[in-house]
N, C-alpha and C. Protein backbone atom coordinates (compact mmCIF):
# COMPACT_ATOMS: atom_id res chain seq x y z
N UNK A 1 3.40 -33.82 13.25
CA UNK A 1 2.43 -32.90 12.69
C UNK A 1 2.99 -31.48 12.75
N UNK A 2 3.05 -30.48 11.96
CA UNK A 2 3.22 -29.68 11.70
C UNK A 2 2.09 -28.47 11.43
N UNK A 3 2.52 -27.14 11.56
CA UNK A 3 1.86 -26.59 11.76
C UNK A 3 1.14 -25.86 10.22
N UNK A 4 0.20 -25.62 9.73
CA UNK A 4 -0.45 -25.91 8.38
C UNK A 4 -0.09 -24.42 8.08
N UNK A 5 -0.02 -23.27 8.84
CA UNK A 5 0.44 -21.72 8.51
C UNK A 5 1.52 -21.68 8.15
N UNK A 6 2.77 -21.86 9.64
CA UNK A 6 3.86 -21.36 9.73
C UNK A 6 5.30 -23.14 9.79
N UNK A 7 4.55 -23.86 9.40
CA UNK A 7 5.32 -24.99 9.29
C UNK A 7 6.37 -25.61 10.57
N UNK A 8 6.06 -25.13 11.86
CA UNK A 8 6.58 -25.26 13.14
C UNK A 8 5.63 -26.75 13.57
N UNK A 9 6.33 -27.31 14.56
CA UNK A 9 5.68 -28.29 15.29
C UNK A 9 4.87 -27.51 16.26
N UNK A 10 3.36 -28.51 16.05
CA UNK A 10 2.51 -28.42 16.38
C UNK A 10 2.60 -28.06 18.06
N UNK A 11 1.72 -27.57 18.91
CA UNK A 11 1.82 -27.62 20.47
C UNK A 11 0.27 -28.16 20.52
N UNK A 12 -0.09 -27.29 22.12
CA UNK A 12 -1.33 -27.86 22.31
C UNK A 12 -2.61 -27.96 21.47
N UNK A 13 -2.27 -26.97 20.94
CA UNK A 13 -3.49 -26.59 19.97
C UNK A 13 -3.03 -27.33 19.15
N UNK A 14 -4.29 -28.71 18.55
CA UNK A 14 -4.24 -29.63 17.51
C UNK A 14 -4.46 -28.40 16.09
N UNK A 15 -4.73 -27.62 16.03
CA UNK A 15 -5.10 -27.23 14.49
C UNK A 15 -3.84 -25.91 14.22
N UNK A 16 -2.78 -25.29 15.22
CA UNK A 16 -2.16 -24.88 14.93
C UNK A 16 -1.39 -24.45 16.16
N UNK A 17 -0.02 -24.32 15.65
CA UNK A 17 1.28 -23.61 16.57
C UNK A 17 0.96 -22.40 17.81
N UNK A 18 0.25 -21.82 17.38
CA UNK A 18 -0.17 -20.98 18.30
C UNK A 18 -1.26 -19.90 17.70
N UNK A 19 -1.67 -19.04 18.92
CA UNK A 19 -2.99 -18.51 18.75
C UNK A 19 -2.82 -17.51 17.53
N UNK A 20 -1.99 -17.16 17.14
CA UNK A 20 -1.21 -16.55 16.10
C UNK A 20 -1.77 -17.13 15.42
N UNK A 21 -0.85 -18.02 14.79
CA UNK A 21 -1.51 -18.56 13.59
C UNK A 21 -2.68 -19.75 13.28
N UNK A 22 -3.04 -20.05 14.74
CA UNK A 22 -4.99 -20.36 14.45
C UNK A 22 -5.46 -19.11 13.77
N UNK A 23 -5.26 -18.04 14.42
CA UNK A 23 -6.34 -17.00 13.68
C UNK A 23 -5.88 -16.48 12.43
N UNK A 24 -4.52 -16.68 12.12
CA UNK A 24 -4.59 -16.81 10.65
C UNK A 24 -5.27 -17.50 10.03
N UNK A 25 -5.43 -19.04 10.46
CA UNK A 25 -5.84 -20.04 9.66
C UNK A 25 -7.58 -19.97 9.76
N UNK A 26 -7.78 -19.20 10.66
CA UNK A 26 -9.20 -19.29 10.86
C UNK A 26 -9.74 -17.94 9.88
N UNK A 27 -9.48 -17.28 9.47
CA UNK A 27 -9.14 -16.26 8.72
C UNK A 27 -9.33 -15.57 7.40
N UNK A 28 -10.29 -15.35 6.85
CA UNK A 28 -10.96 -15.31 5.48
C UNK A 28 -10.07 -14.50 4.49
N UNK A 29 -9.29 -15.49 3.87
CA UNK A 29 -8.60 -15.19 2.32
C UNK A 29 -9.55 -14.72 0.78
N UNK A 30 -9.11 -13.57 0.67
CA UNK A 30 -9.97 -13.80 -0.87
C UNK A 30 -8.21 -13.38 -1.62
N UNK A 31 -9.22 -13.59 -3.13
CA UNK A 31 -7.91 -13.46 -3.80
C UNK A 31 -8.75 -12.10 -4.79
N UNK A 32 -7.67 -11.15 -4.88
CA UNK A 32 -7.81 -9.98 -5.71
C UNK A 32 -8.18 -10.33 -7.26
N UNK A 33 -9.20 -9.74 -8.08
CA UNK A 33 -9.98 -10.32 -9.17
C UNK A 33 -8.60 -9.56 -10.19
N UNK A 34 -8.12 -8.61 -9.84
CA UNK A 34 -7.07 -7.41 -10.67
C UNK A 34 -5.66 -8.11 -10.68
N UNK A 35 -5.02 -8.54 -9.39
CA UNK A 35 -3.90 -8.69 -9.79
C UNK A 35 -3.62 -9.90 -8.80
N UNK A 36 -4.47 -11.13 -8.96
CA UNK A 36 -4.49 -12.02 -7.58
C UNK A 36 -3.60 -12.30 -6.88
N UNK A 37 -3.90 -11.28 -5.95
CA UNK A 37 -2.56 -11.62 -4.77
C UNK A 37 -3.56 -12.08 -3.62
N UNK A 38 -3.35 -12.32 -2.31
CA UNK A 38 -4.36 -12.81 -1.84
C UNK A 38 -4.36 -11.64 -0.23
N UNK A 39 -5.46 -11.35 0.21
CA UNK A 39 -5.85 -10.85 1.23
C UNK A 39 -6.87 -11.12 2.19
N UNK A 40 -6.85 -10.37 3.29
CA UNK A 40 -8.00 -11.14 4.11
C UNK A 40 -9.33 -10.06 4.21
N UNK A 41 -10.06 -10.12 4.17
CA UNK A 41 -11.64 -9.57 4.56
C UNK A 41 -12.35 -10.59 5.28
N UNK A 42 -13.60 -10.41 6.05
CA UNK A 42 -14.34 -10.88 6.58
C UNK A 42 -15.76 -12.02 5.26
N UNK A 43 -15.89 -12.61 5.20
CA UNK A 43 -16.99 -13.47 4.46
C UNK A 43 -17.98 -13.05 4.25
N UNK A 44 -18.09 -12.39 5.29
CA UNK A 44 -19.89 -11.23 4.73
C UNK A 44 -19.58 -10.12 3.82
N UNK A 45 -18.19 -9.39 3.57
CA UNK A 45 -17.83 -8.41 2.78
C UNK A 45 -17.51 -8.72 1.35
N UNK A 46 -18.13 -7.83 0.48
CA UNK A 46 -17.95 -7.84 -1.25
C UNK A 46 -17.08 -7.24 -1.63
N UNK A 47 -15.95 -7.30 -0.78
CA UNK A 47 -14.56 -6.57 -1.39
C UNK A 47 -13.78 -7.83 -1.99
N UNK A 48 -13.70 -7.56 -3.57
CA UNK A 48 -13.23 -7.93 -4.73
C UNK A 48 -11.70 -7.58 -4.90
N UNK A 49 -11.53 -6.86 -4.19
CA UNK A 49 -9.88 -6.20 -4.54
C UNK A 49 -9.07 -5.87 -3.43
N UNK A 50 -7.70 -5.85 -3.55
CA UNK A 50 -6.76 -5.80 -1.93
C UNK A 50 -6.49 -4.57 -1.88
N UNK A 51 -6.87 -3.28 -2.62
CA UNK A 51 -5.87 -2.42 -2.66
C UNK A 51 -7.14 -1.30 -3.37
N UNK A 52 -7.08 0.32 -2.88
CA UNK A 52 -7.60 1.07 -3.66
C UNK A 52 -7.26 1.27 -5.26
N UNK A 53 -5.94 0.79 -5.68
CA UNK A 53 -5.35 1.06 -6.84
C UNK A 53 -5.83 0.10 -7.88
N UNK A 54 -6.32 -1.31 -7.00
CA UNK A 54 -6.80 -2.68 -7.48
C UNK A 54 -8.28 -2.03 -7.63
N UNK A 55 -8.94 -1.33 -6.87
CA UNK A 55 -10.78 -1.31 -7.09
C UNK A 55 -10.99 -0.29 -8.31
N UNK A 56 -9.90 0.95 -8.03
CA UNK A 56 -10.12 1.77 -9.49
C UNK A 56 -9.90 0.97 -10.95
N UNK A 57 -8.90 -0.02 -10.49
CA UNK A 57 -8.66 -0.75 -12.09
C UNK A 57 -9.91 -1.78 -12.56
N UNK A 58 -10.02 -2.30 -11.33
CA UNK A 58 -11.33 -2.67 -11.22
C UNK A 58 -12.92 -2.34 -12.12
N UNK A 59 -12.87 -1.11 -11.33
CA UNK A 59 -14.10 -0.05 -12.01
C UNK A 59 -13.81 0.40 -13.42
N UNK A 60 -12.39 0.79 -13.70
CA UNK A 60 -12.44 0.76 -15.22
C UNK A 60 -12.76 -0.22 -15.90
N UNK A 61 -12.08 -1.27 -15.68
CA UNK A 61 -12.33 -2.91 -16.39
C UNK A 61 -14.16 -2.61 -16.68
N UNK A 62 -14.61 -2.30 -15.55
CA UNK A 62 -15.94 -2.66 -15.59
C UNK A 62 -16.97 -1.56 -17.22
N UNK A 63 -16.38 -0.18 -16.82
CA UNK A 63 -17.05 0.13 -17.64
C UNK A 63 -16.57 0.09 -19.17
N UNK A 64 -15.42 -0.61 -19.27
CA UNK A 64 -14.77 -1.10 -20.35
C UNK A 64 -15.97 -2.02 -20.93
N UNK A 65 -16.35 -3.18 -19.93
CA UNK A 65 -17.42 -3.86 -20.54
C UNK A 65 -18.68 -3.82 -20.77
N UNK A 66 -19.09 -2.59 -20.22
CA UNK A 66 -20.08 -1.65 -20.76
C UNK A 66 -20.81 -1.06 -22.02
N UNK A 67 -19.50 -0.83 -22.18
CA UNK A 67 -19.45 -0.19 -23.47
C UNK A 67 -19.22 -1.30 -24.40
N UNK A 68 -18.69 -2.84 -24.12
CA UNK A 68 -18.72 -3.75 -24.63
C UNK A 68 -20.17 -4.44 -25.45
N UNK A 69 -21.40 -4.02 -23.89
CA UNK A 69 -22.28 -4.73 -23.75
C UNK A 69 -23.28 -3.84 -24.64
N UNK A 70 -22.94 -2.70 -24.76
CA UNK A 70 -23.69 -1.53 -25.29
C UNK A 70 -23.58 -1.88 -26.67
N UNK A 71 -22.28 -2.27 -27.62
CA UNK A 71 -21.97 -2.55 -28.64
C UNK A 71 -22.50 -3.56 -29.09
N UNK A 72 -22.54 -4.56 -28.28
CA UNK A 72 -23.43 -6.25 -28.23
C UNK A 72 -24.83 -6.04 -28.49
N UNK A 73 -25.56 -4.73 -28.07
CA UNK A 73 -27.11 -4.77 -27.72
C UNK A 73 -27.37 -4.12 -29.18
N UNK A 74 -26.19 -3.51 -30.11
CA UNK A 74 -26.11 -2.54 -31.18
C UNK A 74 -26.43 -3.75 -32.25
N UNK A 75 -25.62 -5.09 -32.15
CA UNK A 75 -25.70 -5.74 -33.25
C UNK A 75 -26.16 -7.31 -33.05
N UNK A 76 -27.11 -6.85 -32.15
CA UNK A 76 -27.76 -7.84 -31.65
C UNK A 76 -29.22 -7.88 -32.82
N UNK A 77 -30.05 -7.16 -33.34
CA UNK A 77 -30.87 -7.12 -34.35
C UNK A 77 -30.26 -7.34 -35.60
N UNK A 78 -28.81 -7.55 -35.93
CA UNK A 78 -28.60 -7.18 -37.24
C UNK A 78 -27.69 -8.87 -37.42
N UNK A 79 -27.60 -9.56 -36.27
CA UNK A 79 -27.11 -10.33 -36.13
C UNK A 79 -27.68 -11.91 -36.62
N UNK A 80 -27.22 -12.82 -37.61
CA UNK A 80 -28.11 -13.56 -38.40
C UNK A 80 -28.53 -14.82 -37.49
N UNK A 81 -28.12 -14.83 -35.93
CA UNK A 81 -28.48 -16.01 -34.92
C UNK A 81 -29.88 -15.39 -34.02
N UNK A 82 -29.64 -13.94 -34.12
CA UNK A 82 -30.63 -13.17 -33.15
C UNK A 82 -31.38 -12.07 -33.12
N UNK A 83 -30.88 -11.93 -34.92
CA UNK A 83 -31.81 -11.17 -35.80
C UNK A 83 -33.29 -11.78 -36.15
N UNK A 84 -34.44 -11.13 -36.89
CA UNK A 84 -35.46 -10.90 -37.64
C UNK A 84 -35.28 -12.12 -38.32
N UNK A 85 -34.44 -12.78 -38.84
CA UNK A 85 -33.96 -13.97 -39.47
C UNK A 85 -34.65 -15.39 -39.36
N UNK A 86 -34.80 -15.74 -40.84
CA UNK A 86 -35.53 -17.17 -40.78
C UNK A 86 -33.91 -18.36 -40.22
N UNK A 87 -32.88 -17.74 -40.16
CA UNK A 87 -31.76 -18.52 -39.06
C UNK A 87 -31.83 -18.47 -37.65
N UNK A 88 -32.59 -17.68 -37.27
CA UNK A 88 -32.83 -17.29 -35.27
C UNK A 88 -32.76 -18.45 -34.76
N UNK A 89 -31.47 -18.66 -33.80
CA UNK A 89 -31.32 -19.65 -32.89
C UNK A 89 -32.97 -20.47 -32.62
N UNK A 90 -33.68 -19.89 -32.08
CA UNK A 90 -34.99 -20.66 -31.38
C UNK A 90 -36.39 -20.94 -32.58
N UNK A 91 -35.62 -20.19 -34.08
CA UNK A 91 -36.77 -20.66 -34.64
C UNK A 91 -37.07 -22.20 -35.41
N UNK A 92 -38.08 -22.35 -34.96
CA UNK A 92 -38.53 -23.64 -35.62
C UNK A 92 -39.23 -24.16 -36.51
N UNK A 93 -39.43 -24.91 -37.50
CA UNK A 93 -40.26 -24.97 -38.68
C UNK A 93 -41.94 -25.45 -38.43
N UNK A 94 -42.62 -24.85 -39.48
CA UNK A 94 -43.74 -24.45 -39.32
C UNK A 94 -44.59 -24.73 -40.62
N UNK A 95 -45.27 -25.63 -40.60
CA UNK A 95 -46.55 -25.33 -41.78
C UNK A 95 -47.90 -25.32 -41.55
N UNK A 96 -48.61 -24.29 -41.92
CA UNK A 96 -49.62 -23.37 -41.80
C UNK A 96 -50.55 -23.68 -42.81
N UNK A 97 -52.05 -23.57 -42.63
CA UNK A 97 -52.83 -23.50 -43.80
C UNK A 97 -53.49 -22.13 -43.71
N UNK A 98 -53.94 -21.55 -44.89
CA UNK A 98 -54.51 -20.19 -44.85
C UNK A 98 -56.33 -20.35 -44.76
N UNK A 99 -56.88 -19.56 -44.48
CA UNK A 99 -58.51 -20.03 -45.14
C UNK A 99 -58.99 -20.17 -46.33
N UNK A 100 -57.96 -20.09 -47.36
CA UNK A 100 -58.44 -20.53 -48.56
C UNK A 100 -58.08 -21.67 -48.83
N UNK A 101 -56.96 -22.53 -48.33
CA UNK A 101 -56.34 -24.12 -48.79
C UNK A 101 -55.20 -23.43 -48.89
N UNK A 102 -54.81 -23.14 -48.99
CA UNK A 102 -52.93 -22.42 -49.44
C UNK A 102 -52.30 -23.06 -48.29
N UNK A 103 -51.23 -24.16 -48.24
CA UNK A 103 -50.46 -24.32 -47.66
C UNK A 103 -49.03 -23.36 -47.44
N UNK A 104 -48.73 -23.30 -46.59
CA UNK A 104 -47.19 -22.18 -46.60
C UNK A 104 -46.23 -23.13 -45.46
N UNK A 105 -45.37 -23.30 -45.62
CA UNK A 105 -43.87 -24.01 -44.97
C UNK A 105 -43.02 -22.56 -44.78
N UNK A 106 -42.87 -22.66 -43.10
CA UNK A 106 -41.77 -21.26 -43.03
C UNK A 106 -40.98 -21.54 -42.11
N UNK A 107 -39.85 -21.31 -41.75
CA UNK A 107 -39.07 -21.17 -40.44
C UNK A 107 -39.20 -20.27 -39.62
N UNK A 108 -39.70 -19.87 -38.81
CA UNK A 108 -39.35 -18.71 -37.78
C UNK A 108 -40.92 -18.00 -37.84
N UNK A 109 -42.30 -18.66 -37.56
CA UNK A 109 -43.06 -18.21 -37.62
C UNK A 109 -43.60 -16.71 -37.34
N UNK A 110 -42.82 -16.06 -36.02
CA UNK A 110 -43.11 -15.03 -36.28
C UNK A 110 -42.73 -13.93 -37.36
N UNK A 111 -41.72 -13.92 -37.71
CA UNK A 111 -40.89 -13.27 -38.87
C UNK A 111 -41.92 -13.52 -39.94
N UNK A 112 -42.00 -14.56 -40.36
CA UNK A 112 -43.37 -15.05 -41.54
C UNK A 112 -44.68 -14.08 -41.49
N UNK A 113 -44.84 -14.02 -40.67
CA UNK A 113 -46.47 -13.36 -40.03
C UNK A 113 -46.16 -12.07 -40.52
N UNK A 114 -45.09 -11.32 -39.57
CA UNK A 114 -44.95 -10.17 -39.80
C UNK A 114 -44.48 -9.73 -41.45
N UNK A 115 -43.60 -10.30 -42.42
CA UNK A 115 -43.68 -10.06 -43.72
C UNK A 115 -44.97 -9.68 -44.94
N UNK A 116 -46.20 -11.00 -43.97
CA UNK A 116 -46.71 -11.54 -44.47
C UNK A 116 -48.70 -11.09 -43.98
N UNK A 117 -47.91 -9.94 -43.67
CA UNK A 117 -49.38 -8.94 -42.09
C UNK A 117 -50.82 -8.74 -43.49
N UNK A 118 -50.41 -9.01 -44.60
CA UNK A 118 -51.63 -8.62 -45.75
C UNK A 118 -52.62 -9.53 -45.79
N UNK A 119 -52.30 -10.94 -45.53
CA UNK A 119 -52.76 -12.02 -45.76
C UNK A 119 -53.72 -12.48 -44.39
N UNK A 120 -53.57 -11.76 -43.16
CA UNK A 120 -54.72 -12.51 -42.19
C UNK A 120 -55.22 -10.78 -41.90
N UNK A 121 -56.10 -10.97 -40.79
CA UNK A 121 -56.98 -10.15 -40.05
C UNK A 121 -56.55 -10.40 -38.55
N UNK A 122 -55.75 -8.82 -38.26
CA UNK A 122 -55.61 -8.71 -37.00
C UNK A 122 -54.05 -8.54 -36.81
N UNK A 123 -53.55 -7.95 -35.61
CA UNK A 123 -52.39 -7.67 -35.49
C UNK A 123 -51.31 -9.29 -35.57
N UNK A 124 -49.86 -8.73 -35.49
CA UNK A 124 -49.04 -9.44 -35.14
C UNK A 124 -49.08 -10.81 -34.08
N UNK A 125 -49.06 -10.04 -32.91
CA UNK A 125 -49.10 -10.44 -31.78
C UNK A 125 -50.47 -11.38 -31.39
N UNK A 126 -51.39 -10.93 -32.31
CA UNK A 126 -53.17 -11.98 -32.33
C UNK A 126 -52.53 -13.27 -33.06
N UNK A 127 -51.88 -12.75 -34.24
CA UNK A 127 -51.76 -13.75 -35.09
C UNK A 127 -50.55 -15.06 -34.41
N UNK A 128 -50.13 -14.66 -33.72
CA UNK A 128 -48.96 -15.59 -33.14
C UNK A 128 -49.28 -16.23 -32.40
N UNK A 129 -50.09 -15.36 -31.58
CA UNK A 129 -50.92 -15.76 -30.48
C UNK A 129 -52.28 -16.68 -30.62
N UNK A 130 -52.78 -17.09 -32.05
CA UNK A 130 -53.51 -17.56 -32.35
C UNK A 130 -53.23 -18.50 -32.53
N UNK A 131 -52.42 -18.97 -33.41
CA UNK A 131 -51.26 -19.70 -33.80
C UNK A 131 -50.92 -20.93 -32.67
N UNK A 132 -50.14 -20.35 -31.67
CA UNK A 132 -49.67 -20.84 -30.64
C UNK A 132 -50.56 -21.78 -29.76
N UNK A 133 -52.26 -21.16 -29.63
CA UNK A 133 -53.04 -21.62 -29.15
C UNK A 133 -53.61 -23.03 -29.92
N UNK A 134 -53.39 -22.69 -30.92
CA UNK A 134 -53.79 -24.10 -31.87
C UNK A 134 -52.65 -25.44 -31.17
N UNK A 135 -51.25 -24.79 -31.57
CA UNK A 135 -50.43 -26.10 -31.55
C UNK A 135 -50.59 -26.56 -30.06
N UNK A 136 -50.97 -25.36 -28.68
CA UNK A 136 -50.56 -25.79 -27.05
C UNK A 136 -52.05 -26.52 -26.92
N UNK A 137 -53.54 -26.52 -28.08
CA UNK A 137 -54.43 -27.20 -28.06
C UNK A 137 -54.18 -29.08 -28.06
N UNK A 138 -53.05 -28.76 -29.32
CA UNK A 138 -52.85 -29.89 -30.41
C UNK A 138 -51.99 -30.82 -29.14
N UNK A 139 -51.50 -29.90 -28.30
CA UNK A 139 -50.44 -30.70 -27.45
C UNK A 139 -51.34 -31.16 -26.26
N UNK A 140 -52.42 -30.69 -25.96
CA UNK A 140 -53.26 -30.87 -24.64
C UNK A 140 -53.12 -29.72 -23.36
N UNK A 141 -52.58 -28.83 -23.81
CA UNK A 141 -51.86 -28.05 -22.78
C UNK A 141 -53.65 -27.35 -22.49
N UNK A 142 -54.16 -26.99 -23.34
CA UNK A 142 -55.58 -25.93 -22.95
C UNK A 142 -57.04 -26.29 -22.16
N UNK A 143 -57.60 -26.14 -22.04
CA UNK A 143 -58.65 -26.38 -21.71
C UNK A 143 -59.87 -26.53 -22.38
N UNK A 144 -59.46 -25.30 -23.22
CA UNK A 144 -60.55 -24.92 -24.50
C UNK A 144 -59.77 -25.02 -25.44
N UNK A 145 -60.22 -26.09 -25.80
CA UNK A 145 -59.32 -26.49 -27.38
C UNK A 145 -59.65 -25.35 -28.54
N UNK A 146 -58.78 -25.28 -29.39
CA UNK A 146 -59.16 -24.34 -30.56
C UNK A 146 -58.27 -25.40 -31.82
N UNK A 147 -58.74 -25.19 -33.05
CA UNK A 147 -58.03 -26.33 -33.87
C UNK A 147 -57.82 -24.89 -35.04
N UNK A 148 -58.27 -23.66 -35.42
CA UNK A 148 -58.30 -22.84 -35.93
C UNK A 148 -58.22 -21.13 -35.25
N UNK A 149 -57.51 -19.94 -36.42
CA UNK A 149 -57.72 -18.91 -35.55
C UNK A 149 -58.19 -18.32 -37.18
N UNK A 150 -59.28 -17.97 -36.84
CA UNK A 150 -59.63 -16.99 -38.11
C UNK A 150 -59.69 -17.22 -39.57
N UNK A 151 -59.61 -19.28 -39.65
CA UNK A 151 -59.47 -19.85 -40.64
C UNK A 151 -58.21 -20.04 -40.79
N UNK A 152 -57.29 -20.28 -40.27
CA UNK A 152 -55.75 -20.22 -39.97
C UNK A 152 -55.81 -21.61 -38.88
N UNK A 153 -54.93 -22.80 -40.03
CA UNK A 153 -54.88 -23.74 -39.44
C UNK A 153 -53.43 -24.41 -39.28
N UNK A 154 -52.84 -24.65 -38.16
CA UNK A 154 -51.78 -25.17 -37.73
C UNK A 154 -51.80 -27.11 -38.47
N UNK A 155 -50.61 -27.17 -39.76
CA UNK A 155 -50.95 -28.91 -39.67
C UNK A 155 -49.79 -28.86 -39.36
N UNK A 156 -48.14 -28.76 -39.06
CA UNK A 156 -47.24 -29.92 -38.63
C UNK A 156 -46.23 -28.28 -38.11
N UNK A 157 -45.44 -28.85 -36.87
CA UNK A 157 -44.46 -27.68 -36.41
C UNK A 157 -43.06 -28.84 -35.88
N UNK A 158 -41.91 -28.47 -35.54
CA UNK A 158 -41.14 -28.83 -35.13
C UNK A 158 -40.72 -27.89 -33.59
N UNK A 159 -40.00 -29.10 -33.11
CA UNK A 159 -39.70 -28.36 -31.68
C UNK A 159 -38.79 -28.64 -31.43
């Protein structure tokens, strides 16, 4: 058996050559996020880097992606997965009856509503919210069922 640090035969100490290099081995390695070389800190400490020259490069990196994230939040509305868009990742199809009989088929119900603010009574946020209460009725989720909001009737949605 050999010694797992310094590659010497083992002595008394089963886990290493000597007290030396037990406490190496016992010894908390991190590896530098900048230029991974590896160093020791204690396990309770959030030091990311071996070197002051490593934490400034560090901190630049960081607000590099800042300004990344800032750019991301810029074309995040204009974007056709996470935009206003009847394409929005989470929207799902929807057909609606009006209070006159008018059926309407839309994707992305809220987007619909809001185009479409001439045609009911009451804000946005009522109307979605009205909406919503019909289908979490239709599902059993409520207590107080509602099958209509204002003559506004939910017949078929996808999920």
């Amino acid at each position: 058996m050999t010694c797992p640090v310094c590659r010497k035969p083992l002595g008394r100490n089963k886990n290493a050559c000597s007290m030396a290099c037990y406490s190496a081995l016992r010894s908390n390695k991190k590896v530098c996020v900048v230029c991974d070389q590896s160093f020791y800190a204690p396990p309770s400490s959030d030091t990311k880097t071996c070197s002051t020259e490593c934490s400034s490069e560090n901190r630049r990196r960081k607000t590099y992606l800042k300004d990344n994230l800032a750019l991301a939040h810029e074309k995040l509305p204009t974007h056709p997965l996470t935009g206003r868009f009847d394409t929005h990742m989470h929207a799902k199809e929807w057909v609606i009856q009006s209070p006159t009989g008018e059926i309407f088929k839309c994707r992305n119900l809220q987007n619909w509503l809001r185009e479409n603010s001439h045609m009911y009574d009451g804000t946005l946020t009522q109307a979605v919210d009205g909406i919503m209460k019909i289908k979490y009725s239709a599902q059993g989720k409520r207590k107080k069922k509602v099958s209509q909001w204002k003559g506004w009737r939910l017949l078929e949605w996808s999920d």
